[in-house]
PDB file of N, CA and C in Angstrom:
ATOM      1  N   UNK A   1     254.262  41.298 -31.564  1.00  0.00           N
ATOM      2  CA  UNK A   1     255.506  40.635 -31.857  1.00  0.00           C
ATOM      3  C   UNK A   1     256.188  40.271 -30.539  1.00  0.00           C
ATOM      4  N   UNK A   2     256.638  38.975 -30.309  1.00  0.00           N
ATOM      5  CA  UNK A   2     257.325  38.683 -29.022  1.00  0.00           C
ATOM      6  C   UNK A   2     258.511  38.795 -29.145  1.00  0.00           C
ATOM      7  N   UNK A   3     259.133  39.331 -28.022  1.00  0.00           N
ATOM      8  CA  UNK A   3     260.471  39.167 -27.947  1.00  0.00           C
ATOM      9  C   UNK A   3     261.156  38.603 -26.514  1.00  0.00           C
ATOM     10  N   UNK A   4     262.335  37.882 -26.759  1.00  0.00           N
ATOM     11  CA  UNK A   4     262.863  37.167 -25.813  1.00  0.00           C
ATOM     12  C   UNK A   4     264.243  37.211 -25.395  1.00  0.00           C
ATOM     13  N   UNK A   5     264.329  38.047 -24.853  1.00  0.00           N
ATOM     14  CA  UNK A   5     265.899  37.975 -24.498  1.00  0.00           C
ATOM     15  C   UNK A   5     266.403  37.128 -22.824  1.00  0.00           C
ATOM     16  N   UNK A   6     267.979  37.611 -22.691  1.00  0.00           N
ATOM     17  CA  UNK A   6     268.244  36.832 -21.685  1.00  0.00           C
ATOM     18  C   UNK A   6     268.094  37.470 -20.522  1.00  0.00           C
ATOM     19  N   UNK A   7     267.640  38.877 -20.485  1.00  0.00           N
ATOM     20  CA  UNK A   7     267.227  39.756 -19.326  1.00  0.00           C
ATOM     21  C   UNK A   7     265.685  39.837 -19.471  1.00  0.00           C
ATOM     22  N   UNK A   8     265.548  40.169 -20.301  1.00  0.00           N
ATOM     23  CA  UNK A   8     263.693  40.653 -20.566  1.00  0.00           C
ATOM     24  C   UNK A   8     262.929  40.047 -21.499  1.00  0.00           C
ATOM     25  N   UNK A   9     262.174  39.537 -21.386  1.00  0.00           N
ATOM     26  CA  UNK A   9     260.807  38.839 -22.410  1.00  0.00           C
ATOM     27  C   UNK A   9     259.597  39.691 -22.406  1.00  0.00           C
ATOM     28  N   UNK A  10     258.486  39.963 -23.562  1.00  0.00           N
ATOM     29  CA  UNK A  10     257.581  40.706 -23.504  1.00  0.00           C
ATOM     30  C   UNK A  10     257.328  40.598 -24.890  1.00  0.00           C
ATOM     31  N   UNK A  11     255.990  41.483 -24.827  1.00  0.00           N
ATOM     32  CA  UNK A  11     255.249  41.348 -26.232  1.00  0.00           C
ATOM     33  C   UNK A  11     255.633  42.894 -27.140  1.00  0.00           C
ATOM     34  N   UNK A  12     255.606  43.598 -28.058  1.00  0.00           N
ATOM     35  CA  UNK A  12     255.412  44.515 -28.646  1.00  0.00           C
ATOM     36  C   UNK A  12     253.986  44.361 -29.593  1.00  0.00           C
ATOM     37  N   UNK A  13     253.046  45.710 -28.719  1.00  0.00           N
ATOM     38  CA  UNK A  13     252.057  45.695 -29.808  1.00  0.00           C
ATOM     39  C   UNK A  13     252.263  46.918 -30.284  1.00  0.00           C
ATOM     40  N   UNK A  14     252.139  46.612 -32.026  1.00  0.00           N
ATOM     41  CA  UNK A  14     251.826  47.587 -32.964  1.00  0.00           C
ATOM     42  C   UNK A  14     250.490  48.475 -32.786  1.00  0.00           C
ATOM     43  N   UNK A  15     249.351  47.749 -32.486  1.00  0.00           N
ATOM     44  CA  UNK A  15     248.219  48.479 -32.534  1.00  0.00           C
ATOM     45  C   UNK A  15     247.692  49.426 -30.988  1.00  0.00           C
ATOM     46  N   UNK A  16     248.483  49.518 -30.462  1.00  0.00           N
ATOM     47  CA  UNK A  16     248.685  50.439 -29.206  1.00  0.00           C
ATOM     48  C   UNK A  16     250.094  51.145 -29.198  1.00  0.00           C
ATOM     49  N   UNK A  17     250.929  50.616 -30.043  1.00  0.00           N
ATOM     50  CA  UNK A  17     252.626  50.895 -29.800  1.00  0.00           C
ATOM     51  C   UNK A  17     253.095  50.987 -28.522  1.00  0.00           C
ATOM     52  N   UNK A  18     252.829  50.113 -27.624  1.00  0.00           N
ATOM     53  CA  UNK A  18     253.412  49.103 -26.386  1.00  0.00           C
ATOM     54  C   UNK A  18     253.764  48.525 -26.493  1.00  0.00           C
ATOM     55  N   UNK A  19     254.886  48.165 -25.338  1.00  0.00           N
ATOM     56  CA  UNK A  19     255.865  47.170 -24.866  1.00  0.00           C
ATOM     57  C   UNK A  19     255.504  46.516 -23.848  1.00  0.00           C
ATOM     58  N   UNK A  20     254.725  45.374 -23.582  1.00  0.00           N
ATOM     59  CA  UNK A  20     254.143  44.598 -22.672  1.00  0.00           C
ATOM     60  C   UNK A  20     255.590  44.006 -21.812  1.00  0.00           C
ATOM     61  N   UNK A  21     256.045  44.455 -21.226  1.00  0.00           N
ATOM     62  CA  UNK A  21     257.166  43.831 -20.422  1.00  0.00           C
ATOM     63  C   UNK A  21     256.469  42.620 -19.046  1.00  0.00           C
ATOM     64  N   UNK A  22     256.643  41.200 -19.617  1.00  0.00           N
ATOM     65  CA  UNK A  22     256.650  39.978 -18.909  1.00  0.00           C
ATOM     66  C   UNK A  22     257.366  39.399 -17.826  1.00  0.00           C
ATOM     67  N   UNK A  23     258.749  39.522 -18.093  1.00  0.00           N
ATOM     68  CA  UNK A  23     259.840  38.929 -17.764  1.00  0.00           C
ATOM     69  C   UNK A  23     261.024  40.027 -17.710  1.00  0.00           C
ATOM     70  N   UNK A  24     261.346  40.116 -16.031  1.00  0.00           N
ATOM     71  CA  UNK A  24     262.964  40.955 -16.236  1.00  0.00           C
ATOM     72  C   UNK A  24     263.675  39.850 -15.137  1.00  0.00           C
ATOM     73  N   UNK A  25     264.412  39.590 -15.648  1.00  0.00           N
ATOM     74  CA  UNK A  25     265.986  38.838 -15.145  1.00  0.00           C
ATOM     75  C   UNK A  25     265.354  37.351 -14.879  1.00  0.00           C
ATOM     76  N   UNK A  26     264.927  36.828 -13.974  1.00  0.00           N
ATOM     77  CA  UNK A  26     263.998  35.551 -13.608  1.00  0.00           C
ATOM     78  C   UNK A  26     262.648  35.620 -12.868  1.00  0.00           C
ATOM     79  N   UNK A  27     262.124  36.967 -13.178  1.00  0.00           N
ATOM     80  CA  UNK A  27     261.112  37.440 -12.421  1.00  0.00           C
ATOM     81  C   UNK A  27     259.882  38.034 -13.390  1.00  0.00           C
ATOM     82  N   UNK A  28     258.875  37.463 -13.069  1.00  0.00           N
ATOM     83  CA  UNK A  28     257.728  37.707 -13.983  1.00  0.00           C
ATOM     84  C   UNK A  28     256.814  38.728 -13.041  1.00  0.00           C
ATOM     85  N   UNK A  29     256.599  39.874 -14.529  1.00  0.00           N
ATOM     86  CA  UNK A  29     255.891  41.173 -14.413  1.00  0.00           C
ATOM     87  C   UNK A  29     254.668  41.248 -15.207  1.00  0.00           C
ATOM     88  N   UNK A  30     254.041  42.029 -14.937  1.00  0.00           N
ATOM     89  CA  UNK A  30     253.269  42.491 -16.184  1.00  0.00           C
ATOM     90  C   UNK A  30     253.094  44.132 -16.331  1.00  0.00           C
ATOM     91  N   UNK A  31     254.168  45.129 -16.982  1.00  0.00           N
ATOM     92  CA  UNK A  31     254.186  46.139 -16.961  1.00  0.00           C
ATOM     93  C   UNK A  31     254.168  46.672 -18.274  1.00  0.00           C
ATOM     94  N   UNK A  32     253.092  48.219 -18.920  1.00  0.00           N
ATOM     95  CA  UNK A  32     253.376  47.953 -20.209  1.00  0.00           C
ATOM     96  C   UNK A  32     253.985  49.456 -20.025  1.00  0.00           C
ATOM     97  N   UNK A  33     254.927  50.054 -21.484  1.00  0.00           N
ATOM     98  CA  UNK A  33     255.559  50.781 -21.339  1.00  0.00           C
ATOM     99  C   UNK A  33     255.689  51.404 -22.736  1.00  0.00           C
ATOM    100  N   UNK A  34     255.083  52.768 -23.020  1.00  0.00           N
ATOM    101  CA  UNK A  34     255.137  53.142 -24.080  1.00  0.00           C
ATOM    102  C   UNK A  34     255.839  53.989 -24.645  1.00  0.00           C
ATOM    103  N   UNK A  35     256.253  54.701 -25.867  1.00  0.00           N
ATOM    104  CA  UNK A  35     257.613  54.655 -26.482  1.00  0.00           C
ATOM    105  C   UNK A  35     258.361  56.290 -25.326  1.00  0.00           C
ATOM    106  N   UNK A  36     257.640  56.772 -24.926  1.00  0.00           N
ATOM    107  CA  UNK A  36     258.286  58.131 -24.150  1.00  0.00           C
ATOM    108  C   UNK A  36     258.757  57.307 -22.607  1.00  0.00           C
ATOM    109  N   UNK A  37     258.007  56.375 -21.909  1.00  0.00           N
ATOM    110  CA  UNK A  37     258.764  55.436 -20.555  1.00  0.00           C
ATOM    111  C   UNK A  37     259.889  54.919 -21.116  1.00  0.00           C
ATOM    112  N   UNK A  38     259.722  54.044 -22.542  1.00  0.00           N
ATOM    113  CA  UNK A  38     261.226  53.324 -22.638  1.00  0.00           C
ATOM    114  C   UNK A  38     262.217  54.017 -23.024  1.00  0.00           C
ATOM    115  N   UNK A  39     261.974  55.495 -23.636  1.00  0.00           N
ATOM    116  CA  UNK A  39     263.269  56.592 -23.611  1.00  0.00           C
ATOM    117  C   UNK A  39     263.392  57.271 -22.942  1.00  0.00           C
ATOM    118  N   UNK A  40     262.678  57.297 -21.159  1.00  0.00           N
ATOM    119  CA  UNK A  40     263.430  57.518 -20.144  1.00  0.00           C
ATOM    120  C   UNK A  40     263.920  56.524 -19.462  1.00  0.00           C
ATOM    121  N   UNK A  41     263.411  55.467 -19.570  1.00  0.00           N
ATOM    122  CA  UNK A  41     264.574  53.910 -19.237  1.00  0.00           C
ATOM    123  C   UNK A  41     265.628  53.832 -19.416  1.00  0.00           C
ATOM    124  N   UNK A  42     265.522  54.058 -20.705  1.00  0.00           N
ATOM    125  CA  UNK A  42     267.108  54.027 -21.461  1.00  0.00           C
ATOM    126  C   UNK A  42     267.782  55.079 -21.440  1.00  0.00           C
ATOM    127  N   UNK A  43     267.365  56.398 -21.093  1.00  0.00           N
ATOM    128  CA  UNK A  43     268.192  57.420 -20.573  1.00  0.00           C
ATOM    129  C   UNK A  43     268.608  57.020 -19.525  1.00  0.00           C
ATOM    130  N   UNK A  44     267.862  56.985 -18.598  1.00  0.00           N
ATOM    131  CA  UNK A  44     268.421  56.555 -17.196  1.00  0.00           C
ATOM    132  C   UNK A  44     269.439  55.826 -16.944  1.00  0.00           C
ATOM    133  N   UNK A  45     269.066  54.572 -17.617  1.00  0.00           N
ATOM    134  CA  UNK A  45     270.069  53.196 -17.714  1.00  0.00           C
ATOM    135  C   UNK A  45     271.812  54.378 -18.054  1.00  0.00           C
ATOM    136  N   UNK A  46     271.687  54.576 -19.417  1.00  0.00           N
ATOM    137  CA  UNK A  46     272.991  55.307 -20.212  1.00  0.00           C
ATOM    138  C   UNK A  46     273.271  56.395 -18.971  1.00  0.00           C
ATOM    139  N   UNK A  47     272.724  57.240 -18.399  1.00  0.00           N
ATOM    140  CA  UNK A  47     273.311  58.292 -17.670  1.00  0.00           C
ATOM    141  C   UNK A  47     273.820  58.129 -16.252  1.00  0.00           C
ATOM    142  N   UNK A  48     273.680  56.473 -16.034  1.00  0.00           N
ATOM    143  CA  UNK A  48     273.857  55.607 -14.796  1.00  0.00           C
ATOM    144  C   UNK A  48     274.954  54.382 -15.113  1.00  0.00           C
ATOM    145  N   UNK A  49     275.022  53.942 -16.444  1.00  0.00           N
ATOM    146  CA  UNK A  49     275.570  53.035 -16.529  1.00  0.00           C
ATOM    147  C   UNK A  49     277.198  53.118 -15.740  1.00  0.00           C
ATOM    148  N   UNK A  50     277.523  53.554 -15.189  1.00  0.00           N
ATOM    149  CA  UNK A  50     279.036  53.488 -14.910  1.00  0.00           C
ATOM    150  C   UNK A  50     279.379  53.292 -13.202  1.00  0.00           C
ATOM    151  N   UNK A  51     277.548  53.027 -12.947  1.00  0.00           N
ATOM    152  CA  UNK A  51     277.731  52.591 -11.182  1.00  0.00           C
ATOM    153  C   UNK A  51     277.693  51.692 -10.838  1.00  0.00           C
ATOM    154  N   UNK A  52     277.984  50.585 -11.944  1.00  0.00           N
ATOM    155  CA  UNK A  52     278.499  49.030 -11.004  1.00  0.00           C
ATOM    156  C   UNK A  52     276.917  48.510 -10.832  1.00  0.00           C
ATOM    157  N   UNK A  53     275.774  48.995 -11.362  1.00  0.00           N
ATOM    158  CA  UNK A  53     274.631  47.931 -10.639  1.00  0.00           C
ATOM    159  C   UNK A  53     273.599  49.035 -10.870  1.00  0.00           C
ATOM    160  N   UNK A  54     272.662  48.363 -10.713  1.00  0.00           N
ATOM    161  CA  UNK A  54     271.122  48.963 -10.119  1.00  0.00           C
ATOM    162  C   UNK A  54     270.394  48.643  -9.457  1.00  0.00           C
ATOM    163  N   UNK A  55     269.538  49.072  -8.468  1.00  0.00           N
ATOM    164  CA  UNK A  55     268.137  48.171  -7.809  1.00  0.00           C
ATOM    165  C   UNK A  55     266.671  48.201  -8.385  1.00  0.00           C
ATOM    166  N   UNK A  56     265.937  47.255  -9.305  1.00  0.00           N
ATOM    167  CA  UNK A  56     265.063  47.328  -9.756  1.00  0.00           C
ATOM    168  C   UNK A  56     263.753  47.269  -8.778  1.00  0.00           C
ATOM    169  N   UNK A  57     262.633  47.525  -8.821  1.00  0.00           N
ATOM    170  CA  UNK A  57     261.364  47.831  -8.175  1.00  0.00           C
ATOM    171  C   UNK A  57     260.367  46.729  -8.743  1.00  0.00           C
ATOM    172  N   UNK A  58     260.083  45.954  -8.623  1.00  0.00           N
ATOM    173  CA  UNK A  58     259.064  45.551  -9.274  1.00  0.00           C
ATOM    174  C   UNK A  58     257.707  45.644  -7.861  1.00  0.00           C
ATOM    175  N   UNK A  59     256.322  45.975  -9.090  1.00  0.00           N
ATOM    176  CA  UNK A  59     255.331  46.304  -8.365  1.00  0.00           C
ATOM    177  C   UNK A  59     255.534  47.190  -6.978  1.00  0.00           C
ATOM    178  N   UNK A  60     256.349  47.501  -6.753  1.00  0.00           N
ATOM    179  CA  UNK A  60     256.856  48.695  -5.448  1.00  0.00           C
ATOM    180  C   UNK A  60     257.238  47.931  -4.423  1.00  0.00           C
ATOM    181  N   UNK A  61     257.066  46.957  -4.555  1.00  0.00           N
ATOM    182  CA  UNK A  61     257.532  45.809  -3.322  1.00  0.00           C
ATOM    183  C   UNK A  61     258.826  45.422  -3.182  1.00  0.00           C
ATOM    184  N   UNK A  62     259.054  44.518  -4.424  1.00  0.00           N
ATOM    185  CA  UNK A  62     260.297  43.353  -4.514  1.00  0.00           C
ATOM    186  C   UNK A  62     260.824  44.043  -5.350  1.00  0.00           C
ATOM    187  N   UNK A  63     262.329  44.039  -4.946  1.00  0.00           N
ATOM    188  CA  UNK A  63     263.441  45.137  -5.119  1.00  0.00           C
ATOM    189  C   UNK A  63     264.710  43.953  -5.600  1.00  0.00           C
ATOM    190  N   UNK A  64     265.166  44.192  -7.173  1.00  0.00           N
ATOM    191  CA  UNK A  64     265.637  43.163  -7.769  1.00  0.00           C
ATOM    192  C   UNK A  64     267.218  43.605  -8.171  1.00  0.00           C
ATOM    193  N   UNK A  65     267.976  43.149  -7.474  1.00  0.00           N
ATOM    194  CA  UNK A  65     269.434  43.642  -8.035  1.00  0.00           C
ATOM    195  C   UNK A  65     270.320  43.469  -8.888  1.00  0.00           C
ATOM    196  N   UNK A  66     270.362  44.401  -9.885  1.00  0.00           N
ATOM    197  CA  UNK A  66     271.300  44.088 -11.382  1.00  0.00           C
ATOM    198  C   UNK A  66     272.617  44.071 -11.250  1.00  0.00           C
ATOM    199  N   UNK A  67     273.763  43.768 -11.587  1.00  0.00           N
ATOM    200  CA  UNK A  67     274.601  44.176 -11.613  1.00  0.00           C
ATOM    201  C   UNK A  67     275.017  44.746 -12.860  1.00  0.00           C
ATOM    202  N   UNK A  68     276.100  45.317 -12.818  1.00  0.00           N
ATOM    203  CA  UNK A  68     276.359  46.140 -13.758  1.00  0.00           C
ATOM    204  C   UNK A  68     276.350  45.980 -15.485  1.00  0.00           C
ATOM    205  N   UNK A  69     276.701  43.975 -15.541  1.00  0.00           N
ATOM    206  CA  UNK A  69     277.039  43.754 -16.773  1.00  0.00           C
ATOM    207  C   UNK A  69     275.284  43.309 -16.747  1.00  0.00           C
ATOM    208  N   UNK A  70     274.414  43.087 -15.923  1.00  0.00           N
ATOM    209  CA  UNK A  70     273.314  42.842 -16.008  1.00  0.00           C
ATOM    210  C   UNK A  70     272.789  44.200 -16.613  1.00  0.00           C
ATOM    211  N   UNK A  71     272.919  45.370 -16.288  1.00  0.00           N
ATOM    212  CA  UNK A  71     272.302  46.673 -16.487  1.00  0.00           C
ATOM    213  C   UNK A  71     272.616  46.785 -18.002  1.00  0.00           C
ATOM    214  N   UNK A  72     273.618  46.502 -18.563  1.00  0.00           N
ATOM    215  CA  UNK A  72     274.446  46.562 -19.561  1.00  0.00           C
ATOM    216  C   UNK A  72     273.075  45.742 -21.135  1.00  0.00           C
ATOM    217  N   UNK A  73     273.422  44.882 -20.646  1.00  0.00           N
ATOM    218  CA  UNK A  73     272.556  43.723 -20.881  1.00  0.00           C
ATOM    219  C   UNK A  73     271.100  44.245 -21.380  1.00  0.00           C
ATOM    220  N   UNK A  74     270.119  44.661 -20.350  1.00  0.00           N
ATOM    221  CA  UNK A  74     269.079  45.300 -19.989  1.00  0.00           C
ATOM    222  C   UNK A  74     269.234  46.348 -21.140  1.00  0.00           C
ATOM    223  N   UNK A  75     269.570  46.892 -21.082  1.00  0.00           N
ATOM    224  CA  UNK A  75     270.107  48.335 -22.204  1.00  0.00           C
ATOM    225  C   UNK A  75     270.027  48.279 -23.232  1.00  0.00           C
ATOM    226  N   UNK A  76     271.034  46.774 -23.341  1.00  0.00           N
ATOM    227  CA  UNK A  76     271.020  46.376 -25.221  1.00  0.00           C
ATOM    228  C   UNK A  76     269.763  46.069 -25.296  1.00  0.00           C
ATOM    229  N   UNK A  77     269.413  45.147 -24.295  1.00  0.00           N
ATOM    230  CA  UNK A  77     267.286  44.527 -25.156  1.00  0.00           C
ATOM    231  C   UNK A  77     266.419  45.403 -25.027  1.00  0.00           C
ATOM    232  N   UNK A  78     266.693  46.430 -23.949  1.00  0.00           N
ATOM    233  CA  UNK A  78     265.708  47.332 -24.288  1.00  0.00           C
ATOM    234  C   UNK A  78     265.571  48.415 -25.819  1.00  0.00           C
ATOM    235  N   UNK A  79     266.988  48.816 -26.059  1.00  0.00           N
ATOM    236  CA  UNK A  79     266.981  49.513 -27.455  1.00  0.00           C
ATOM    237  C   UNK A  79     266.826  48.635 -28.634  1.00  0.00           C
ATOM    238  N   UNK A  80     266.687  47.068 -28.411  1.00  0.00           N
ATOM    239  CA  UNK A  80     266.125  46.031 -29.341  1.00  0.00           C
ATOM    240  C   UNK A  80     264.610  46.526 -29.602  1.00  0.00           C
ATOM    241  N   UNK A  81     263.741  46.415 -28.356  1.00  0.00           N
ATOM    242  CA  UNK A  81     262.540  46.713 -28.396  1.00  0.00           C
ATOM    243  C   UNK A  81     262.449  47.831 -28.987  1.00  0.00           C
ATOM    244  N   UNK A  82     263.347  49.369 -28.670  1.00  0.00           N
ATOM    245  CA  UNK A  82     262.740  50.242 -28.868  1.00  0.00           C
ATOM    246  C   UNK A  82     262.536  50.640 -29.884  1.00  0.00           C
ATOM    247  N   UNK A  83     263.107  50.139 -30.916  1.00  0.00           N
ATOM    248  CA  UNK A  83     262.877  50.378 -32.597  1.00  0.00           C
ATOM    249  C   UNK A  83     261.614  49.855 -33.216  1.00  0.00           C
ATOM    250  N   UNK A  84     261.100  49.145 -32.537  1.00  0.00           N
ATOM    251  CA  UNK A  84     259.566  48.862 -32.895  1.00  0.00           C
ATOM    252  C   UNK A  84     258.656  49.588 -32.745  1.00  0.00           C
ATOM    253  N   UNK A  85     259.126  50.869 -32.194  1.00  0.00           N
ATOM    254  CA  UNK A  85     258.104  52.293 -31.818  1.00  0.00           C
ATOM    255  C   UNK A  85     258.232  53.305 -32.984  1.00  0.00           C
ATOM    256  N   UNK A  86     256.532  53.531 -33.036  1.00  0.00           N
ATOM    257  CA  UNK A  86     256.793  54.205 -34.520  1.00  0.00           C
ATOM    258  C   UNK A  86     256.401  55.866 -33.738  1.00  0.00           C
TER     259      UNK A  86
END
């Protein structure tokens, strides 16, 4: 099942119960993430949300900066995805 938001794009497969993450902010990934990574994501995100921002990592290299209503953002589509985890 694809999903498309305005922070993150990616696939959800049922038959692995992964989250193929494509797309975060204007930057294309290919990271997959299964249902115990995206509920420490989203812990993280919630137990951080109140610092104005984040610095994202992609591939360990390129280091991508959210801001806060961006992190915000990120949060909501990720707990979009995460209900597709059985």
């Amino acid at each position: 099942m694809l999903y498309e938001g305005k922070m993150i794009a990616g696939e959800f497969d049922g038959s692995t119960n992964e989250f193929v993450l494509q797309r975060i902010k204007h930057h294309y990934t290919e990271t997959t993430l299964n249902k115990g990574q995206m509920q420490k994501v989203l812990s993280y995100l919630e137990k951080h949300r109140h610092e104005g921002g984040q610095i994202l990592s992609l591939f360990d290299q390129m280091l991508v900066r959210l801001s806060g209503e961006e992190v915000a953002l990120l949060s909501s589509e990720l707990a979009e995805v995460q209900i597709r985890y059985q």
